[in-house]
PDB file of N, CA and C in Angstrom:
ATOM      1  N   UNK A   1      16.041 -15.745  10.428  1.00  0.00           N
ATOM      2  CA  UNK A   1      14.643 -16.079  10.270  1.00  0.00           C
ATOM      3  C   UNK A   1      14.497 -17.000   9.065  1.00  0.00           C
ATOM      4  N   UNK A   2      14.102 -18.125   9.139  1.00  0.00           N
ATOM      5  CA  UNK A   2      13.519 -19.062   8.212  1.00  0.00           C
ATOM      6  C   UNK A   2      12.208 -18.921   7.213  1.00  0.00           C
ATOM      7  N   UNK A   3      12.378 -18.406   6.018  1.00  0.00           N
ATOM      8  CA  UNK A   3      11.463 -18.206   5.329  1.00  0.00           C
ATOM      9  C   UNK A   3      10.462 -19.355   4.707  1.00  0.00           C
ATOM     10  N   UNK A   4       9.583 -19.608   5.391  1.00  0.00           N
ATOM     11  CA  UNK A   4       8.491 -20.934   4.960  1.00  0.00           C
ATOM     12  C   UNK A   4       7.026 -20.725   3.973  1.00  0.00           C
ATOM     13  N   UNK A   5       7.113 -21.342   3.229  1.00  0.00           N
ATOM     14  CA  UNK A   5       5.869 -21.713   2.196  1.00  0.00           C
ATOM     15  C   UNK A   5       5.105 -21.816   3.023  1.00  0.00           C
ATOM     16  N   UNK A   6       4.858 -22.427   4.143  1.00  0.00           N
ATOM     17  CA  UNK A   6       3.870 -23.260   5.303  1.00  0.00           C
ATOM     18  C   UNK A   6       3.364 -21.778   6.135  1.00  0.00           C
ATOM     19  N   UNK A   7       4.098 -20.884   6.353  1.00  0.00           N
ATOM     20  CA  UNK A   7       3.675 -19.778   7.381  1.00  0.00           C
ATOM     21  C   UNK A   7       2.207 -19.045   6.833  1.00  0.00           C
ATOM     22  N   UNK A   8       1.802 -18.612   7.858  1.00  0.00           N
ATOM     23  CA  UNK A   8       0.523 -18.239   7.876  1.00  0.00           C
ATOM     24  C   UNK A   8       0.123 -17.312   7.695  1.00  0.00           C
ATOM     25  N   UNK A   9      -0.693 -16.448   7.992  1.00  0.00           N
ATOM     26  CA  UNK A   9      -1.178 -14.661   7.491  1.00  0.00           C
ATOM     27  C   UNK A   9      -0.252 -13.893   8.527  1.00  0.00           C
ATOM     28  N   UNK A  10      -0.735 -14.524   9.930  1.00  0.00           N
ATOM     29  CA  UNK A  10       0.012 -14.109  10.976  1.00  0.00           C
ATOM     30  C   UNK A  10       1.379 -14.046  11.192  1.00  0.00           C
ATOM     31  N   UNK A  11       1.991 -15.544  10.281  1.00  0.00           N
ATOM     32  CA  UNK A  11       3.868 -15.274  10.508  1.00  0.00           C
ATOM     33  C   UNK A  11       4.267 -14.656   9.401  1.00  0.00           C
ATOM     34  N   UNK A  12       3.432 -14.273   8.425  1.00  0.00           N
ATOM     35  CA  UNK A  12       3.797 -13.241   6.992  1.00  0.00           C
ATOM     36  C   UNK A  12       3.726 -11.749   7.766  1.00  0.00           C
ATOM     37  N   UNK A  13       2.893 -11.490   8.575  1.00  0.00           N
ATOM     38  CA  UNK A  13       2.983 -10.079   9.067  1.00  0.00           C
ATOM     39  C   UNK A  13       3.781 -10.131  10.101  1.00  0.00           C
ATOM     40  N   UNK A  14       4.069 -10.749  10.908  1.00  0.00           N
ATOM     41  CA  UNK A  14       5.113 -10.445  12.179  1.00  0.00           C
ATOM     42  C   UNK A  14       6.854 -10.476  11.012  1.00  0.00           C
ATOM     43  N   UNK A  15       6.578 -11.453   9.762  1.00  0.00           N
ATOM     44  CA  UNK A  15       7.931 -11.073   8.562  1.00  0.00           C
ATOM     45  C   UNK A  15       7.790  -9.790   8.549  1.00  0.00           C
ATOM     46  N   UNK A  16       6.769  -9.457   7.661  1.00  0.00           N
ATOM     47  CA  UNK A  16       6.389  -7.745   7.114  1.00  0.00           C
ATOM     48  C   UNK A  16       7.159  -6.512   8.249  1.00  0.00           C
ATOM     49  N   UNK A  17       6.703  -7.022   9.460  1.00  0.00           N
ATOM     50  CA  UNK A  17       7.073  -5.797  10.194  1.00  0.00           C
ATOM     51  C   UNK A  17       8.497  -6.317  10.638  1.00  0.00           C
ATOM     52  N   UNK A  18       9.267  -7.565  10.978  1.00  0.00           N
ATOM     53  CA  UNK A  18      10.225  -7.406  11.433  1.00  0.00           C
ATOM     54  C   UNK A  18      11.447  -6.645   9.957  1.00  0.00           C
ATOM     55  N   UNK A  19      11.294  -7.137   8.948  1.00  0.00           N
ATOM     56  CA  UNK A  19      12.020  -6.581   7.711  1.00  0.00           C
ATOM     57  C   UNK A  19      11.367  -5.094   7.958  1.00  0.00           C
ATOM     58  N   UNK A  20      10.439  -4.484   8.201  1.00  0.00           N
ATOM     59  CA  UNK A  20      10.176  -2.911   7.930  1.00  0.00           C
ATOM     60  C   UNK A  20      11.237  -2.842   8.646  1.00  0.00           C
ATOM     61  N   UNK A  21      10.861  -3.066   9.931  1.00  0.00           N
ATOM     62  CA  UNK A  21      12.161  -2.534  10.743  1.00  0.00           C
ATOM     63  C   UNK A  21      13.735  -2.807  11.111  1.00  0.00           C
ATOM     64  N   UNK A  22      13.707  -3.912  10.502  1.00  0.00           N
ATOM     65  CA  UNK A  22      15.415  -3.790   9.448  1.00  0.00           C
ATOM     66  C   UNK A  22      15.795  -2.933   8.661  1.00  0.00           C
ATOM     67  N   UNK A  23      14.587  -2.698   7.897  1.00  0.00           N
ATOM     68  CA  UNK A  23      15.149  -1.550   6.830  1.00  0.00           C
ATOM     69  C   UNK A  23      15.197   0.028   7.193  1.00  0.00           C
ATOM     70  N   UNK A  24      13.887  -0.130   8.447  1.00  0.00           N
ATOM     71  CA  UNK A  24      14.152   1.744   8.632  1.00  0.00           C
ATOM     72  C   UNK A  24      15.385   1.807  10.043  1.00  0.00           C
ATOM     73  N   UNK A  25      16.366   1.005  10.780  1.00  0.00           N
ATOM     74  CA  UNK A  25      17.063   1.019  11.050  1.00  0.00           C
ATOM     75  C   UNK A  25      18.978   0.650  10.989  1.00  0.00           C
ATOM     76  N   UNK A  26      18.383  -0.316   9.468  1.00  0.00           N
ATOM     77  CA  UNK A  26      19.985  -0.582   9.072  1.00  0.00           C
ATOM     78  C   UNK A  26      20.236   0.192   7.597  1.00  0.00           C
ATOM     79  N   UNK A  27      21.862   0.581   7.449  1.00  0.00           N
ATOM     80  CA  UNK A  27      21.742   1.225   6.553  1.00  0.00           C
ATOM     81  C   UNK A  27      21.616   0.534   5.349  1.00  0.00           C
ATOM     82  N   UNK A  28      21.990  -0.655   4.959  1.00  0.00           N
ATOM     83  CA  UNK A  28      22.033  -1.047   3.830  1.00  0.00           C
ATOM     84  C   UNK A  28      21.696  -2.724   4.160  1.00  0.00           C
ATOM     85  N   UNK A  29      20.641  -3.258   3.497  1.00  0.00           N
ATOM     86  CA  UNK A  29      19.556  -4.545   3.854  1.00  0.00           C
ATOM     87  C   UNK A  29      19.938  -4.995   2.138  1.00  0.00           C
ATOM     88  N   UNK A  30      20.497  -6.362   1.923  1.00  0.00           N
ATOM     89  CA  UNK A  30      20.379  -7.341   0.811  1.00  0.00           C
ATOM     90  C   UNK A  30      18.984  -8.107   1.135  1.00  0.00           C
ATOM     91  N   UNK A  31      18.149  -8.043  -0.204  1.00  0.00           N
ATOM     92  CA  UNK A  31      17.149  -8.386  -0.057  1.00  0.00           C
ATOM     93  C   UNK A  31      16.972  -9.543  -1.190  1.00  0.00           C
ATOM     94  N   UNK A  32      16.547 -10.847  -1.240  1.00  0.00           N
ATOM     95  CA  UNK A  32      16.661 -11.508  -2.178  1.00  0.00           C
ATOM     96  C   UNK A  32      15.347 -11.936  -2.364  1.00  0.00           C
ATOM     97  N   UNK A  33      15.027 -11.479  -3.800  1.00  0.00           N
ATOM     98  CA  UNK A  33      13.354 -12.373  -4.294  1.00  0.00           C
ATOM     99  C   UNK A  33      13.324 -12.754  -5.170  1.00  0.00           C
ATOM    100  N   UNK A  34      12.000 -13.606  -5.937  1.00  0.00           N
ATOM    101  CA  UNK A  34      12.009 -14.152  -7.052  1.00  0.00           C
ATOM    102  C   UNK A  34      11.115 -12.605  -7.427  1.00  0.00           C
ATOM    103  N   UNK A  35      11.221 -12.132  -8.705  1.00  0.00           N
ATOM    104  CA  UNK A  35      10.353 -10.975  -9.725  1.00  0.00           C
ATOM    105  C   UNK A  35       9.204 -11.489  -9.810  1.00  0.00           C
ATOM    106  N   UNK A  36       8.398 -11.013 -10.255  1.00  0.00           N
ATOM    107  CA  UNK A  36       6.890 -11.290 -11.322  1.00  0.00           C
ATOM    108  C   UNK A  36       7.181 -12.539 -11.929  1.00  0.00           C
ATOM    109  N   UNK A  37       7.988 -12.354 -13.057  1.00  0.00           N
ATOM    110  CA  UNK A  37       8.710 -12.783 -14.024  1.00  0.00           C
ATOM    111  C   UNK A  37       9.225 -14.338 -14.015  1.00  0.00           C
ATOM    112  N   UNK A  38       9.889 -14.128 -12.640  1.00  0.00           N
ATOM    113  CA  UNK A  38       9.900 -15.460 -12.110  1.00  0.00           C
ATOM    114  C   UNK A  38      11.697 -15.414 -12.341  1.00  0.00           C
ATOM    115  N   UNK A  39      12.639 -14.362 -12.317  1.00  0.00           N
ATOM    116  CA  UNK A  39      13.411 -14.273 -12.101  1.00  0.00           C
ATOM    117  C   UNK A  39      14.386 -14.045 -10.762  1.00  0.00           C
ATOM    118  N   UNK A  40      15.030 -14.442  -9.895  1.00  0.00           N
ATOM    119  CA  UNK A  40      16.070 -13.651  -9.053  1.00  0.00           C
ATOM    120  C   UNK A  40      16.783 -12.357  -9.224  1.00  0.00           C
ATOM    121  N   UNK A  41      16.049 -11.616  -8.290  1.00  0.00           N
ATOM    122  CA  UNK A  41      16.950 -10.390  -7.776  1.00  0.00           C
ATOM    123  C   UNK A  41      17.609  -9.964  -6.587  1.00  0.00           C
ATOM    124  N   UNK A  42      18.543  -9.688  -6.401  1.00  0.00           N
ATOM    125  CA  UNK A  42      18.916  -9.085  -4.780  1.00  0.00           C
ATOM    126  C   UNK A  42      18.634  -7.626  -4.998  1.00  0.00           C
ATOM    127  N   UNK A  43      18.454  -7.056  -3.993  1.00  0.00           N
ATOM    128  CA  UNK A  43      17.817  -5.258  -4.239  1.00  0.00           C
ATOM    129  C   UNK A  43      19.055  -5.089  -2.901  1.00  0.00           C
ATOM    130  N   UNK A  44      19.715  -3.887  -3.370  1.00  0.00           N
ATOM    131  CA  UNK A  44      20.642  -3.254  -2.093  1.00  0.00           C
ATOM    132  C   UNK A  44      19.548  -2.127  -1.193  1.00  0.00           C
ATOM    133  N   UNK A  45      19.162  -2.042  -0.381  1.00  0.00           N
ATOM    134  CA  UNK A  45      17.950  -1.054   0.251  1.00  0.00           C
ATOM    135  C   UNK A  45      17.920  -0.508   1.379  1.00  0.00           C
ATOM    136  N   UNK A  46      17.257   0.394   1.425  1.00  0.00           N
ATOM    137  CA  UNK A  46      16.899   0.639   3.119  1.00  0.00           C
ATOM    138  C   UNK A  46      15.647   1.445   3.339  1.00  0.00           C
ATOM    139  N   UNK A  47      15.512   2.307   4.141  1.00  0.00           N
ATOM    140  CA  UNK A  47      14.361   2.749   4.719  1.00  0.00           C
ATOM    141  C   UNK A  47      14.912   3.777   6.003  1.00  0.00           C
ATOM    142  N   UNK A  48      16.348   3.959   6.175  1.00  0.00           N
ATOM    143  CA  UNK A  48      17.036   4.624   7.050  1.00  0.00           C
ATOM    144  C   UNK A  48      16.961   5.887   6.727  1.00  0.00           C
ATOM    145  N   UNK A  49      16.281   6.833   7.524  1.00  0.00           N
ATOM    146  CA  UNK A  49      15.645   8.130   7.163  1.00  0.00           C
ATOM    147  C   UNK A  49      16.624   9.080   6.512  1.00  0.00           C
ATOM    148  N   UNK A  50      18.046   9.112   6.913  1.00  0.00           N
ATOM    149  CA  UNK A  50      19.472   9.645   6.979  1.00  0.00           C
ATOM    150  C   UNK A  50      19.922   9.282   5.680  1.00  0.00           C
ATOM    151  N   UNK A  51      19.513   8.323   4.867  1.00  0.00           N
ATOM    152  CA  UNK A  51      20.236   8.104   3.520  1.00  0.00           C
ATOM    153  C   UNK A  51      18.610   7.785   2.661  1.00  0.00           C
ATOM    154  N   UNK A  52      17.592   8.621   2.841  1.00  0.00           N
ATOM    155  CA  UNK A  52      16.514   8.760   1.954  1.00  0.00           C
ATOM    156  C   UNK A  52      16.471  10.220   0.979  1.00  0.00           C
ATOM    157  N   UNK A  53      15.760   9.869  -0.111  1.00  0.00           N
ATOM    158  CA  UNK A  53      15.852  11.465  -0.462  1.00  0.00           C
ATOM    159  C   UNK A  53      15.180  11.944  -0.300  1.00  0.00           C
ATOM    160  N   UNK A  54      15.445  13.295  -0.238  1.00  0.00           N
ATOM    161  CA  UNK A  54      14.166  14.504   0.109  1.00  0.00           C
ATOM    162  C   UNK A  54      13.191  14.739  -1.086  1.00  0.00           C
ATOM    163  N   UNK A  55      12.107  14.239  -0.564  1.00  0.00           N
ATOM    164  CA  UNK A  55      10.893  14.423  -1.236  1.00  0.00           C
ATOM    165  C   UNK A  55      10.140  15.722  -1.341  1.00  0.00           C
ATOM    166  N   UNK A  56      10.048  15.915  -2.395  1.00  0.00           N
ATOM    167  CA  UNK A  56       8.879  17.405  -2.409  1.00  0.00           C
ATOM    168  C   UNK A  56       7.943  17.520  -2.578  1.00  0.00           C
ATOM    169  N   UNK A  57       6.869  17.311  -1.316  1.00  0.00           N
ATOM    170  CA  UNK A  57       5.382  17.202  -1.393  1.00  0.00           C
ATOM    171  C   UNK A  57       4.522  18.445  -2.560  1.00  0.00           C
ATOM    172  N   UNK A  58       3.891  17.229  -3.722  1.00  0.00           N
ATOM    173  CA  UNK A  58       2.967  18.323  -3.945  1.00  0.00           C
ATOM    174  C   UNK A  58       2.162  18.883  -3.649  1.00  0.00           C
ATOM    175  N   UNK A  59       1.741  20.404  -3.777  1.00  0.00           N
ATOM    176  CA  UNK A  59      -0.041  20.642  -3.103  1.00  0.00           C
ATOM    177  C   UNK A  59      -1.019  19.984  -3.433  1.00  0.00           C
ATOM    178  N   UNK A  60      -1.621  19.819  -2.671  1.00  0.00           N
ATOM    179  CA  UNK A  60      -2.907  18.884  -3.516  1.00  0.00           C
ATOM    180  C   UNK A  60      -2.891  17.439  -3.806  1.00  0.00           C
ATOM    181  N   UNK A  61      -1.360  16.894  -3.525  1.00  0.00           N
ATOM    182  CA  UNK A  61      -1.177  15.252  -3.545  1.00  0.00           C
ATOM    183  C   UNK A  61      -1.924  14.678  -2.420  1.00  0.00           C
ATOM    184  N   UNK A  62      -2.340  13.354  -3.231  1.00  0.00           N
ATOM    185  CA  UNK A  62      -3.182  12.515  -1.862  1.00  0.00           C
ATOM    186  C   UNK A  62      -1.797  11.388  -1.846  1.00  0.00           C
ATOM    187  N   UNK A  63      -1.735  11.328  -0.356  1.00  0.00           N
ATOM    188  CA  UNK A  63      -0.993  10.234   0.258  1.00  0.00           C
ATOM    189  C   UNK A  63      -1.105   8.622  -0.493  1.00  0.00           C
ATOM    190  N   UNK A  64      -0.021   7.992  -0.586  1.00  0.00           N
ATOM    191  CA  UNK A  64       0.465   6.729  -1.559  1.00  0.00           C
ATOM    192  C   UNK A  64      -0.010   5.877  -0.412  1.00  0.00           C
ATOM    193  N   UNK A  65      -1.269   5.179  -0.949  1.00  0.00           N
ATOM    194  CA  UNK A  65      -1.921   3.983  -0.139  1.00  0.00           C
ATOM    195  C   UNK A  65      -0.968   2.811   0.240  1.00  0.00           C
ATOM    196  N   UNK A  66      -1.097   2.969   1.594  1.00  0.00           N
ATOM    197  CA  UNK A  66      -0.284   1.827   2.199  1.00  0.00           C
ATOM    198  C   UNK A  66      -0.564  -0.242   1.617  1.00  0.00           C
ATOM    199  N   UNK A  67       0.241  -0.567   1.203  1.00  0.00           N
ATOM    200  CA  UNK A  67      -0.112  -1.767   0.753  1.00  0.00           C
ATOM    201  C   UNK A  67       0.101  -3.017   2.139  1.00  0.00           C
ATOM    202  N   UNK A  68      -0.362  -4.184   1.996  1.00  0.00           N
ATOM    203  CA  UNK A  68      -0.444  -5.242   3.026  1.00  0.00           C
ATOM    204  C   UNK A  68       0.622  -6.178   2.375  1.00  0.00           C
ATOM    205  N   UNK A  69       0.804  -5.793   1.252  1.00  0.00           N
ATOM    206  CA  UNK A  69       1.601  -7.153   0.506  1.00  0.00           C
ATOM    207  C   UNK A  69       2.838  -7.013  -0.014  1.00  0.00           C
ATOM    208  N   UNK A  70       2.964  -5.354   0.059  1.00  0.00           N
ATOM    209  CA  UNK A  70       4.250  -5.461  -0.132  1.00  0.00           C
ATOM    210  C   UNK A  70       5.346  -4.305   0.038  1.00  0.00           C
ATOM    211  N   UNK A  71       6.185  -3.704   0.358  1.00  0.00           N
ATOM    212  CA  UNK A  71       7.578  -3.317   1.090  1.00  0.00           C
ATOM    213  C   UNK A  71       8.106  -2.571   0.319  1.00  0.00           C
ATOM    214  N   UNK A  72       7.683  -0.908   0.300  1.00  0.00           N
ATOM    215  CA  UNK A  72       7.879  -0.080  -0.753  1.00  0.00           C
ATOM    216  C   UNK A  72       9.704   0.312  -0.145  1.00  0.00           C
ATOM    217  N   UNK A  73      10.280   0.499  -0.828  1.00  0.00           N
ATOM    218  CA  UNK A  73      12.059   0.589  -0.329  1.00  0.00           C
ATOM    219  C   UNK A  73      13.382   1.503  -1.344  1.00  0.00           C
ATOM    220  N   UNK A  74      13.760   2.443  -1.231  1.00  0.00           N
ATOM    221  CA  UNK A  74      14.748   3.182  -1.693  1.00  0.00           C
ATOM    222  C   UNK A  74      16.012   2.230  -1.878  1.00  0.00           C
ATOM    223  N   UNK A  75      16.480   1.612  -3.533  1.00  0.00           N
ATOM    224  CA  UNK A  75      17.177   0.762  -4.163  1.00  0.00           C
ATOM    225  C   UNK A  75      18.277   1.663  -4.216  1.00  0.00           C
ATOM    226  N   UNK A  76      19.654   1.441  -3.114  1.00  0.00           N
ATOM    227  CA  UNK A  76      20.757   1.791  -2.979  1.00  0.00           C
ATOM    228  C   UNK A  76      21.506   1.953  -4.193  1.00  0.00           C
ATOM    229  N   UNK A  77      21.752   0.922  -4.980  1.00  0.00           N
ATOM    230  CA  UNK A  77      22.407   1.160  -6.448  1.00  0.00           C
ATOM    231  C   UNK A  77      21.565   1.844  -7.547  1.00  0.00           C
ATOM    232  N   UNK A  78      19.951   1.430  -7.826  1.00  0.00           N
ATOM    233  CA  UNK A  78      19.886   2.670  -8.964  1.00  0.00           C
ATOM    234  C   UNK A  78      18.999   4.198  -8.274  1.00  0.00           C
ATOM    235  N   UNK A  79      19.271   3.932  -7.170  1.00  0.00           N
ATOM    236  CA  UNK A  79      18.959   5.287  -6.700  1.00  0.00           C
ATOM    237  C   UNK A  79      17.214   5.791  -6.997  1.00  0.00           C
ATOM    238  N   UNK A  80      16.999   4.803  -6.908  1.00  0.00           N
ATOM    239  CA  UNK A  80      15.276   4.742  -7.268  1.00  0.00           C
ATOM    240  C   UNK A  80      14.353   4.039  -5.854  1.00  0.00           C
ATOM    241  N   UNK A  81      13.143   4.294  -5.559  1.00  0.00           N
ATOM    242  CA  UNK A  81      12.082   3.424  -4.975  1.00  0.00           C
ATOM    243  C   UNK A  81      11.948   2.440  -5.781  1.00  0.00           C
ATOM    244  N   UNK A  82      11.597   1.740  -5.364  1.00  0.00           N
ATOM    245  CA  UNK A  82      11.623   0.200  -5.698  1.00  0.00           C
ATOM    246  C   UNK A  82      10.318  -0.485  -4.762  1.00  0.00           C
ATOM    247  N   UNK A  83      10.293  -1.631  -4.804  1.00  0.00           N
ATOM    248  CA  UNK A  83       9.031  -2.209  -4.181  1.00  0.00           C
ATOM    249  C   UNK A  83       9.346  -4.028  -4.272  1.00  0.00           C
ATOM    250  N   UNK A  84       8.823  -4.556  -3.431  1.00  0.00           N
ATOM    251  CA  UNK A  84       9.143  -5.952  -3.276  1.00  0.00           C
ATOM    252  C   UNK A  84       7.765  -6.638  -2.836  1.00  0.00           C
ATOM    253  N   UNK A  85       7.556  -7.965  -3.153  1.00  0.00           N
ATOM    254  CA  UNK A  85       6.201  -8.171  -2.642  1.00  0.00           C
ATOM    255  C   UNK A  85       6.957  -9.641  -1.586  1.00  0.00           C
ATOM    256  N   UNK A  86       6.311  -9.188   0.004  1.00  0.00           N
ATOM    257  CA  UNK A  86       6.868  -9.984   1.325  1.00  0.00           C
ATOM    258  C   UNK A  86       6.908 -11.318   0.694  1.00  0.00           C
ATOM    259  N   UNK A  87       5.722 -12.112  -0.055  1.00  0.00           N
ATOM    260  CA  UNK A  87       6.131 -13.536   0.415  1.00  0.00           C
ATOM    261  C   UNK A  87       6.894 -13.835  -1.109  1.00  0.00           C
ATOM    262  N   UNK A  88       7.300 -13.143  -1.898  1.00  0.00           N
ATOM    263  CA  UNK A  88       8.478 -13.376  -2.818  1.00  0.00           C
ATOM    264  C   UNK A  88       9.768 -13.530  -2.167  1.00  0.00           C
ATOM    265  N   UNK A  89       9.970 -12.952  -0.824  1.00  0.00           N
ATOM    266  CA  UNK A  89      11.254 -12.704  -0.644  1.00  0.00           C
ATOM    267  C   UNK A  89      11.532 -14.269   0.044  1.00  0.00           C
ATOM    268  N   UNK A  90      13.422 -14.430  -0.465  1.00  0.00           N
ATOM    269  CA  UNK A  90      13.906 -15.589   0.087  1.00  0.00           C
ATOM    270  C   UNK A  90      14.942 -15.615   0.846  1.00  0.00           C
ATOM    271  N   UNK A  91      15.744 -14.425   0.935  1.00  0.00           N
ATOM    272  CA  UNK A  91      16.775 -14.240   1.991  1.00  0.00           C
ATOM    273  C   UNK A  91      16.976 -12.721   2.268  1.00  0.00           C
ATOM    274  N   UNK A  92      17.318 -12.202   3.399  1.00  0.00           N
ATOM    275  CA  UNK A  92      17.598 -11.145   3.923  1.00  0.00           C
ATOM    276  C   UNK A  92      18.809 -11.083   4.848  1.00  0.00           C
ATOM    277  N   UNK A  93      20.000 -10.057   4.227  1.00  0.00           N
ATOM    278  CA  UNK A  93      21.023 -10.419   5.431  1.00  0.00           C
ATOM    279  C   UNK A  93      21.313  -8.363   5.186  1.00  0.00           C
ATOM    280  N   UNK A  94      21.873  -8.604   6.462  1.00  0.00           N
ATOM    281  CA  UNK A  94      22.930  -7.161   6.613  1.00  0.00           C
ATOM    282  C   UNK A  94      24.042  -7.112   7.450  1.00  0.00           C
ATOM    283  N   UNK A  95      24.768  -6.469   7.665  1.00  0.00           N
ATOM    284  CA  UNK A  95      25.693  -6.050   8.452  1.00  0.00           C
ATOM    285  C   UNK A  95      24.858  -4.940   9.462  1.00  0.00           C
ATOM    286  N   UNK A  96      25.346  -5.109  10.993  1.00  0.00           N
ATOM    287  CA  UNK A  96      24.967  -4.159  11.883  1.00  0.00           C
ATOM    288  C   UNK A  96      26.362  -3.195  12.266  1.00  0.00           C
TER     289      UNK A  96
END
């Protein structure tokens, strides 16, 4: 997939969901963006239910508002959630 400056609301969300579902089906997704900052990062990630950690719902927690902009993701090397914002990103590869 060709990542374009030029794409529209519509080819940013058909991105959004085809990467969701890279990530909640492959185990390990290289993700490459520019930061805030204006630095390069690759994030090692996934979303593969089988290598997530078990979360322990609190009582009384209200559910983590779904965002439009950006790709909340479990960071393979520091073992943390992590988060990416879609039109930062500049390459995506994996192994199947």
């Amino acid at each position: 997939m060709n990542i374009e400056n030029t794409w529209t609301d519509e080819d940013w969300n058909k991105f959004s969901s085809w990467i969701d579902n890279v990530l909640k089906t492959t185990p390990k997704v290289n993700i490459t963006f520019n930061k805030k900052d204006g630095t390069k990062r690759v994030m090692k990630c996934t979303l593969l239910p089988e290598l997530l950690p078990v979360v322990e719902l609190k009582e009384g927690a209200k559910p983590r508002k779904e965002s439009t902009t950006s790709i909340r993701v479990y960071d393979l090397e520091k073992k943390e959630w992590r988060s990416f914002t879609t039109k930062s990103v500049t390459n995506v590869s994996f192994n199947l």
